[in-house]
Protein backbone atom coordinates (compact mmCIF):
# COMPACT_ATOMS: atom_id res chain seq x y z
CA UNK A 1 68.90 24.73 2.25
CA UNK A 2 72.24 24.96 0.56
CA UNK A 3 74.90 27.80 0.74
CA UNK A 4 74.09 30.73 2.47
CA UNK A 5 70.57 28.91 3.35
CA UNK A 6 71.89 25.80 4.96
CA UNK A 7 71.02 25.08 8.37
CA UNK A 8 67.64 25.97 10.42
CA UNK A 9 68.91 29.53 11.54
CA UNK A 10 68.38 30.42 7.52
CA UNK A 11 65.46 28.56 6.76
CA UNK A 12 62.38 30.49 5.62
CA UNK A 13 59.27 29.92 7.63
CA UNK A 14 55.98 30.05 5.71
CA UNK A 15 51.62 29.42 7.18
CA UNK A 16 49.21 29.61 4.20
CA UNK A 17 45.97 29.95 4.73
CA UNK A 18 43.84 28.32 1.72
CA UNK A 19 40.17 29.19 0.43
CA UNK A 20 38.68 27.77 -2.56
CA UNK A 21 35.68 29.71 -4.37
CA UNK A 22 33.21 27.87 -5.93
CA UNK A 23 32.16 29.66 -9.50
CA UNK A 24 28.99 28.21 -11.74
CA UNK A 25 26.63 28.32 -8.80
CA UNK A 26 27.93 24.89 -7.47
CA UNK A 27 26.44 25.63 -4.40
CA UNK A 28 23.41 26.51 -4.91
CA UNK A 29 22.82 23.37 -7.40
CA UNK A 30 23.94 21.05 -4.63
CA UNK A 31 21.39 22.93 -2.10
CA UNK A 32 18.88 22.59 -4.65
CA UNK A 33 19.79 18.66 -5.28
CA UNK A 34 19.86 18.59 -1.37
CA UNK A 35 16.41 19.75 -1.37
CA UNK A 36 14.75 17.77 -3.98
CA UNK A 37 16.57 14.40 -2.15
CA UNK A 38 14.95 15.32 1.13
CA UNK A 39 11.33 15.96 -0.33
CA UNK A 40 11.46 12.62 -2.20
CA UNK A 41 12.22 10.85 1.61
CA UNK A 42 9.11 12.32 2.87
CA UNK A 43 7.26 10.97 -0.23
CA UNK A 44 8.46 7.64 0.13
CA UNK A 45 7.92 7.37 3.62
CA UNK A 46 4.13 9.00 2.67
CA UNK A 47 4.23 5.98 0.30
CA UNK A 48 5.02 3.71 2.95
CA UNK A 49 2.91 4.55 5.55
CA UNK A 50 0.29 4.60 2.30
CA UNK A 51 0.61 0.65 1.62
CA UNK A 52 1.24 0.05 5.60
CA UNK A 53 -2.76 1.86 5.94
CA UNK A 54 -3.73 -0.15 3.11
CA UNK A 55 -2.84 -3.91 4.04
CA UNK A 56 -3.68 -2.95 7.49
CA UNK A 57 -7.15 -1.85 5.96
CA UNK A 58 -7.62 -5.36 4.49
CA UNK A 59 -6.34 -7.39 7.51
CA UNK A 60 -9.66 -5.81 9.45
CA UNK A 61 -11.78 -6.58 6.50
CA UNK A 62 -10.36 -10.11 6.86
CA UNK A 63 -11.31 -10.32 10.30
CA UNK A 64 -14.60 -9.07 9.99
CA UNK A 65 -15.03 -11.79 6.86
CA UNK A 66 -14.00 -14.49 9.50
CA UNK A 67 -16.52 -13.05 12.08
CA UNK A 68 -19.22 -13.00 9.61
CA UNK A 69 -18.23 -16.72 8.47
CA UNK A 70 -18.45 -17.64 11.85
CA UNK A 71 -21.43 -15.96 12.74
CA UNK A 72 -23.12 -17.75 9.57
CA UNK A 73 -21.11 -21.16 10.50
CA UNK A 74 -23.13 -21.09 13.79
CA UNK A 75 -26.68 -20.42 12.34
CA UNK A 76 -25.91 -23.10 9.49
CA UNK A 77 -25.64 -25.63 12.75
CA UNK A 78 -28.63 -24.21 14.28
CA UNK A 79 -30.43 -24.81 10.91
CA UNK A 80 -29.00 -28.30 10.52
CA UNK A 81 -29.86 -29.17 13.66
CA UNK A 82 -33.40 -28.03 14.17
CA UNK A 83 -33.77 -29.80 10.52
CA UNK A 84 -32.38 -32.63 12.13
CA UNK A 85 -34.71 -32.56 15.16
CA UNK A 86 -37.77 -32.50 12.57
CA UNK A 87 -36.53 -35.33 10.73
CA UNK A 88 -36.41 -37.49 14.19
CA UNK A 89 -39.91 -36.35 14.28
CA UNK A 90 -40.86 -37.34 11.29
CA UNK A 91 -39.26 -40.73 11.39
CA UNK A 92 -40.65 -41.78 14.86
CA UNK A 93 -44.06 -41.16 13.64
CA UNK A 94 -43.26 -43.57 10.78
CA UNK A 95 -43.84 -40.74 8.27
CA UNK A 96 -40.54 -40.99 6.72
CA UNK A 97 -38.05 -43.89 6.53
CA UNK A 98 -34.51 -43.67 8.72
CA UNK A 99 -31.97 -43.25 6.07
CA UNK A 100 -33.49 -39.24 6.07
CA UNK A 101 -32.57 -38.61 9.63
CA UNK A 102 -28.93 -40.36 9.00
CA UNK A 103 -28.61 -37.75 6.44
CA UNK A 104 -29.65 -35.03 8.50
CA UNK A 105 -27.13 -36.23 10.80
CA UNK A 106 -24.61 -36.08 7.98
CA UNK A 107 -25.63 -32.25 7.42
CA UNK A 108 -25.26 -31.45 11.39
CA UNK A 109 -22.01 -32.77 11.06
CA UNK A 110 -20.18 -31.06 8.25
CA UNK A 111 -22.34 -28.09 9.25
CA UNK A 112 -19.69 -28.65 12.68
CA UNK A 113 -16.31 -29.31 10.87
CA UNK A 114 -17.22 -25.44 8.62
CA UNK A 115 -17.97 -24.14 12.11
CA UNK A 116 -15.03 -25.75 13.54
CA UNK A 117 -12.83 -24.64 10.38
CA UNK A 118 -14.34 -20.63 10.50
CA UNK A 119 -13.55 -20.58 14.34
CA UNK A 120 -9.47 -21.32 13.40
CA UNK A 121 -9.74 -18.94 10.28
CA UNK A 122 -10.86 -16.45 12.57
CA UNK A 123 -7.82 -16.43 14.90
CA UNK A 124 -5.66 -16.58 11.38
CA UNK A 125 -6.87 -13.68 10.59
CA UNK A 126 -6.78 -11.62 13.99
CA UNK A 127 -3.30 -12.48 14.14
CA UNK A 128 -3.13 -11.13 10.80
CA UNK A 129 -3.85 -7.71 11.62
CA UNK A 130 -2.29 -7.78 14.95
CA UNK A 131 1.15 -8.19 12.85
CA UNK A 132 0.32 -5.13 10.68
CA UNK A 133 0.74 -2.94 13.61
CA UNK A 134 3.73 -5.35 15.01
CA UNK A 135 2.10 -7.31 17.41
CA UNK A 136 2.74 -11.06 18.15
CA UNK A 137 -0.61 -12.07 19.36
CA UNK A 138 -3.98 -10.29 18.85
CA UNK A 139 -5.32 -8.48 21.96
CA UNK A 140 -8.60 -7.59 21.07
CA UNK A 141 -11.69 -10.08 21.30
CA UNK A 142 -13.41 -8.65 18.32
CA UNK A 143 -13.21 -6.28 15.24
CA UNK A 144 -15.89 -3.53 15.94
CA UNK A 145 -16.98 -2.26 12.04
CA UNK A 146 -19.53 -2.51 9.05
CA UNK A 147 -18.98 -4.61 6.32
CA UNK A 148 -22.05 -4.04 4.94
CA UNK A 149 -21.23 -0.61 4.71
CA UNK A 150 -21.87 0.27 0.87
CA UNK A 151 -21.75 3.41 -0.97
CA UNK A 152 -21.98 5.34 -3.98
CA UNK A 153 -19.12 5.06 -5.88
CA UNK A 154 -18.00 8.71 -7.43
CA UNK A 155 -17.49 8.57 -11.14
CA UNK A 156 -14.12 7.42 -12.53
CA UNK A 157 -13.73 11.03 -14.38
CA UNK A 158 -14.17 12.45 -11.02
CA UNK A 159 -11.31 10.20 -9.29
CA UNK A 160 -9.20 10.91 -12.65
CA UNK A 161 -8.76 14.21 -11.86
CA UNK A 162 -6.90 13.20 -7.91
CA UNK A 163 -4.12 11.22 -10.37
CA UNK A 164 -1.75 13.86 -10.87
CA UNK A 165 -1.89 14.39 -7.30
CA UNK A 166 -1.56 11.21 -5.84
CA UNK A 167 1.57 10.51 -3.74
CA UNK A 168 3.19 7.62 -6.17
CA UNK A 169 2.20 9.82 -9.77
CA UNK A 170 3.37 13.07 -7.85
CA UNK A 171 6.57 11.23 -6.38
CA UNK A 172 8.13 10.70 -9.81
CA UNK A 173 7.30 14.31 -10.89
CA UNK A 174 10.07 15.27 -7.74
CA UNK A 175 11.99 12.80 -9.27
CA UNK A 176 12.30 14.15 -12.90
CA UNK A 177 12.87 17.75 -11.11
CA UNK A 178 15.64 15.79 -9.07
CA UNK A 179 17.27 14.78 -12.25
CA UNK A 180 17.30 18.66 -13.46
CA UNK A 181 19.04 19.65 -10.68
CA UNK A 182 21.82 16.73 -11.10
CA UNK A 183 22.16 17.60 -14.26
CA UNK A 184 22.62 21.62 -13.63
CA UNK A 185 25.02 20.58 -10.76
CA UNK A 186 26.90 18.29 -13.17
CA UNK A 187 26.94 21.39 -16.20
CA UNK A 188 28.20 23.69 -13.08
CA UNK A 189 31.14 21.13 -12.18
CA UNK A 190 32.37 22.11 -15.97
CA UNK A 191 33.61 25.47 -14.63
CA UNK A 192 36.74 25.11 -12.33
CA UNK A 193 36.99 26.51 -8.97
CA UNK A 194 39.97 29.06 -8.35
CA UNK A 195 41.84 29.51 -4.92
CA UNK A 196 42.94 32.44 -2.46
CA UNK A 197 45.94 32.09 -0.79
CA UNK A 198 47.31 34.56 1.80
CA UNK A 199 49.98 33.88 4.37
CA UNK A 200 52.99 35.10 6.21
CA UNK A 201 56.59 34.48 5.84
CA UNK A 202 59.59 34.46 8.28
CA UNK A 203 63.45 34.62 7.59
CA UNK A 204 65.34 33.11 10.12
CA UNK A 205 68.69 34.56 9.58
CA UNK A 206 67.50 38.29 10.18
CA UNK A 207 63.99 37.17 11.92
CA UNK A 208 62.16 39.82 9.34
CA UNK A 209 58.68 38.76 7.49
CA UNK A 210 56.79 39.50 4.72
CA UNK A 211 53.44 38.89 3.22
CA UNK A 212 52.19 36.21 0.93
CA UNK A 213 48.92 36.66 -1.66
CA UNK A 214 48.28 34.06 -4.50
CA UNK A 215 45.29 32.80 -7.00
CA UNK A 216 45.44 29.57 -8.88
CA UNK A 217 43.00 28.61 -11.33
CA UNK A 218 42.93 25.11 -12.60
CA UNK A 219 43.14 24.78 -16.36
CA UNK A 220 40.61 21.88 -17.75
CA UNK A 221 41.41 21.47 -20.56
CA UNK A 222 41.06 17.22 -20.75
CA UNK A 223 38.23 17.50 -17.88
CA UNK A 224 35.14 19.24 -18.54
CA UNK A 225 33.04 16.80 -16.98
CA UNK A 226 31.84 15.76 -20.16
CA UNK A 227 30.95 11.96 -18.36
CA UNK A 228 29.15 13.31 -15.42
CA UNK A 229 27.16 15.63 -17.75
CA UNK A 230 26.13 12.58 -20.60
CA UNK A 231 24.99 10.28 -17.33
CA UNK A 232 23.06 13.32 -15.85
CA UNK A 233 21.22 13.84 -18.97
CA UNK A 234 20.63 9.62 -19.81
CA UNK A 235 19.54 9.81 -15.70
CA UNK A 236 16.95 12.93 -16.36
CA UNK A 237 15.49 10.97 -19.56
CA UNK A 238 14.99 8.04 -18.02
CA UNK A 239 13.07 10.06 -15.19
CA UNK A 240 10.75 11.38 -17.69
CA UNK A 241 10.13 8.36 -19.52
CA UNK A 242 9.57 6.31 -15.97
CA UNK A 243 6.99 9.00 -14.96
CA UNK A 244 5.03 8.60 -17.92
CA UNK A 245 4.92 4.95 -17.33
CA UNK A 246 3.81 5.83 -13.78
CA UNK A 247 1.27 8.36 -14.25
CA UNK A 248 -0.06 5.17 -17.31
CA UNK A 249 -0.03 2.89 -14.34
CA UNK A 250 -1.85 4.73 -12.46
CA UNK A 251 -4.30 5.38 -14.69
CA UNK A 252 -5.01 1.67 -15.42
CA UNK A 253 -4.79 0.69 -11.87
CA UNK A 254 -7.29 3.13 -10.73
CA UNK A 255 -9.63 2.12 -13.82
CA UNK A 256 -9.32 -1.53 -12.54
CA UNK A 257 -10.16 -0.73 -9.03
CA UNK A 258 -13.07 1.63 -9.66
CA UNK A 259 -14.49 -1.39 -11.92
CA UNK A 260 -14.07 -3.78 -9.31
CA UNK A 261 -15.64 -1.46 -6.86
CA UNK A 262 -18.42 -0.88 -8.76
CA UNK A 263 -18.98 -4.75 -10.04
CA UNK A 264 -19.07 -5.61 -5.99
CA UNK A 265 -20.99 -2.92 -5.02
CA UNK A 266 -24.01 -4.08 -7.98
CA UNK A 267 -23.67 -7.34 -6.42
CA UNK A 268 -23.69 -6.91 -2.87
CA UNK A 269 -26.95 -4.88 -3.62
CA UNK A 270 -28.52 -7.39 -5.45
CA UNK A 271 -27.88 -10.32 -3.39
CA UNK A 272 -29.37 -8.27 -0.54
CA UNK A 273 -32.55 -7.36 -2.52
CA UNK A 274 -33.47 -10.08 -4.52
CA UNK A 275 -31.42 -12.98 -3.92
CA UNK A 276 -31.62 -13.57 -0.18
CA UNK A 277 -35.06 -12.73 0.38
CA UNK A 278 -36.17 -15.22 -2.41
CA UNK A 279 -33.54 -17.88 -0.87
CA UNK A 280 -34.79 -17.44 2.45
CA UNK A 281 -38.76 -17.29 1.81
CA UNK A 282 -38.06 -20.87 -0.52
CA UNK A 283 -35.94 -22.48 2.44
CA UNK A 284 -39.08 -21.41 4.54
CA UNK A 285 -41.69 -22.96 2.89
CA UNK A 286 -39.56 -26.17 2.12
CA UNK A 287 -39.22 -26.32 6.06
CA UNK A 288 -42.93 -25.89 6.43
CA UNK A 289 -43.84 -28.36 3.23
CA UNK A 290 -41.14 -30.63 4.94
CA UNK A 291 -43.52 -30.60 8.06
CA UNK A 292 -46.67 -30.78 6.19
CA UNK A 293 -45.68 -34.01 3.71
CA UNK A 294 -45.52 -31.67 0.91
CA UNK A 295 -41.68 -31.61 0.42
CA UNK A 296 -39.04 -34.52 0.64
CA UNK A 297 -36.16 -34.00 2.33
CA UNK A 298 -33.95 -33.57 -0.59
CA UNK A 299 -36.02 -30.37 -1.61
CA UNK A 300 -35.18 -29.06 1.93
CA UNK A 301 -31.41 -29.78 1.63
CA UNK A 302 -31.60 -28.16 -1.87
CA UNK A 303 -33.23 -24.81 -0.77
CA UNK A 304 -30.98 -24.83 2.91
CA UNK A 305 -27.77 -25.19 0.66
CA UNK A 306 -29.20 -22.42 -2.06
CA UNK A 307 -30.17 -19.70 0.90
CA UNK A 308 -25.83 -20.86 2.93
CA UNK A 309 -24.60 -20.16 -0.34
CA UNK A 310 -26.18 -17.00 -1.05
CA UNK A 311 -25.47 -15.77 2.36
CA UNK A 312 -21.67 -16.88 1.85
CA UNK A 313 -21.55 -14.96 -1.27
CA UNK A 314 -22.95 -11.88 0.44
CA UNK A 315 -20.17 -11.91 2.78
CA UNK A 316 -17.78 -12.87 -0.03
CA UNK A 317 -19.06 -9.70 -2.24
CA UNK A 318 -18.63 -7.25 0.88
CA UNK A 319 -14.99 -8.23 1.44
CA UNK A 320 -14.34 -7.75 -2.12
CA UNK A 321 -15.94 -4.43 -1.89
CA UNK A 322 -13.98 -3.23 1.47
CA UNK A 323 -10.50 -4.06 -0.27
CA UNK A 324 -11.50 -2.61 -3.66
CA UNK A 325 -12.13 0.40 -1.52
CA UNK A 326 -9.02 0.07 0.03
CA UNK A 327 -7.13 0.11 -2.95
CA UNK A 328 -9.14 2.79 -4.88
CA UNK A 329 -8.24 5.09 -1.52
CA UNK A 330 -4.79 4.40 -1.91
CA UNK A 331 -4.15 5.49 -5.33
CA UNK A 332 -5.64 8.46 -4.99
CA UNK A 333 -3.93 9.69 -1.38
CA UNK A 334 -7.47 10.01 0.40
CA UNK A 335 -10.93 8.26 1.73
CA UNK A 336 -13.80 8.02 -0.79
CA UNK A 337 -16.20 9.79 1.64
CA UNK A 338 -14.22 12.71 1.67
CA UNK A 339 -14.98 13.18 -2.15
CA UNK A 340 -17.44 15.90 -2.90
């Protein structure tokens, strides 16, 4: 101080306490943002965990391809081999000339190099799935399941009606109600916040006190938040406009998938009803012409390769039916069997 003031034994000695109050519902708006934030982690994590099931879903059917490759890789040799052993037959008794056992011995052969090749596609794929549930090496011996396991398929209208619901379609409808709220909180920010102040004074020179009691209101007059507001609003458009490209998406997706579901699931059954049985009852009576003189040996490669190829198919058709499956579950947030 100066004057009379000057020195410490005049000084004035002053605590303020401060307290602002928050007017336009600031504080609700931010719970409310708060909220909507921390409901659109648990959806993305439900997303997550959503793709996670579904790759890990097609890894197995993977593996159970490769077992079912193998399985048919191993019968092929049997086949080629037992075709060979009739050839040998044939030839010793001077029925047929040599060159048909060398290419039955041809047959046995790449018959072992597709065995050979399923075997190593088979521990590709184990180690595969192991890594979907963060594994290094696979430590199971075999995939227990069905892949044969076919079933009606509901209608697509009936599916249709999960969309809205589904976790990605409902995910953006938190998000436009996210953008609301940013856009109330940024409207509230518009109204300024005033401040209490109370406190105590104490004059040094004749060590009496008095009270202290204050308000201050900020005056906005070149800040009304008129850039937070714009950016709120462009933010909550944008929102809207993404969720109808979503819930579009969706729509398209799930029309894809169902179609694919339903274009493996005609196959699969007709390859099991029609075309293997007539494949395998014309490989039979090749084998048995073959044996008789009736057939050459070119009409029993011809049928063998026509009933490996249908059966490769039918495992081909199954896989493509397990991950349509897969895919059809995951857009609509839940398995097909639990679908009334």
């Amino acid at each position: 101080g100066s004057e009379s003031r000057r020195g410490y034994d005049a000084a004035k000695t002053t605590v303020w306490l401060n307290q602002t109050v928050e007017l336009g519902g600031k504080r609700d708006k931010r719970r409310g943002v708060a909220n909507s934030e921390a409901r659109l982690a648990r959806m993305d994590y439900g997303l997550k965990r959503l793709e996670v099931i579904t790759l890990a879903k097609k890894a197995f059917t993977d593996v159970l391809l490769a077992q079912g490759q193998l399985a048919l890789a191993e019968s092929l040799l049997v086949l080629a081999e037992d075709l060979r052993n009739t050839v040998a037959e044939r030839v010793k008794a001077g029925k047929v000339p040599l060159l048909e056992e060398t290419k039955a011995g041809v047959e046995v052969a790449t018959a072992r190099i597709a065995r050979d090749r399923a075997r190593r596609e088979l521990d590709t794929a184990r180690k595969r799935l192991s890594a979907s549930w963060g594994a290094t090496m696979p430590l199971f011996k075999e995939a227990a399941g069905e892949l044969d396991a076919v079933m009606d398929i509901p209608p697509l209208e009936t599916l249709s009606e999960f969309l809205e619901n589904t976790p990605e379609v409902a995910r953006w409808k938190e998000e436009v109600a996210l953008s609301k709220e940013l856009l109330a909180l940024a409207k509230a920010r518009r109204i300024p916040n005033i401040n209490l102040i109370a406190g105590i004074s104490r004059f040094e020179d004749d060590s009496e006190y008095s009270g202290n009691a204050g308000i201050s209101l900020p005056l906005p007059l070149f800040d009304r938040n008129a850039g937070g507001i714009i950016s709120a609003n462009h933010q909550s458009i944008r929102a809207e406009y993404e969720q109808r490209a979503v819930r579009l998406r969706a729509a398209t997706e799930l029309a894809e998938a169902h179609s694919r579901l339903e274009t493996a699931r005609s196959e699969a059954i007709t390859i099991k009803s029609v075309l293997l049985p007539g494949a395998r009852q014309a490989f039979d009576a090749a084998q048995t012409g073959y044996r008789e003189g009736k057939f050459g040996h070119l009409e029993v490669l011809d049928s063998q390769r026509t009933f490996n190829a249908a059966r490769v198919r039918y495992l081909d058709v199954l896989a493509d039916y397990q991950k349509a499956a897969a895919d059809l579950e995951r857009l609509i947030g839940m398995p097909l069997d639990e679908i009334q």
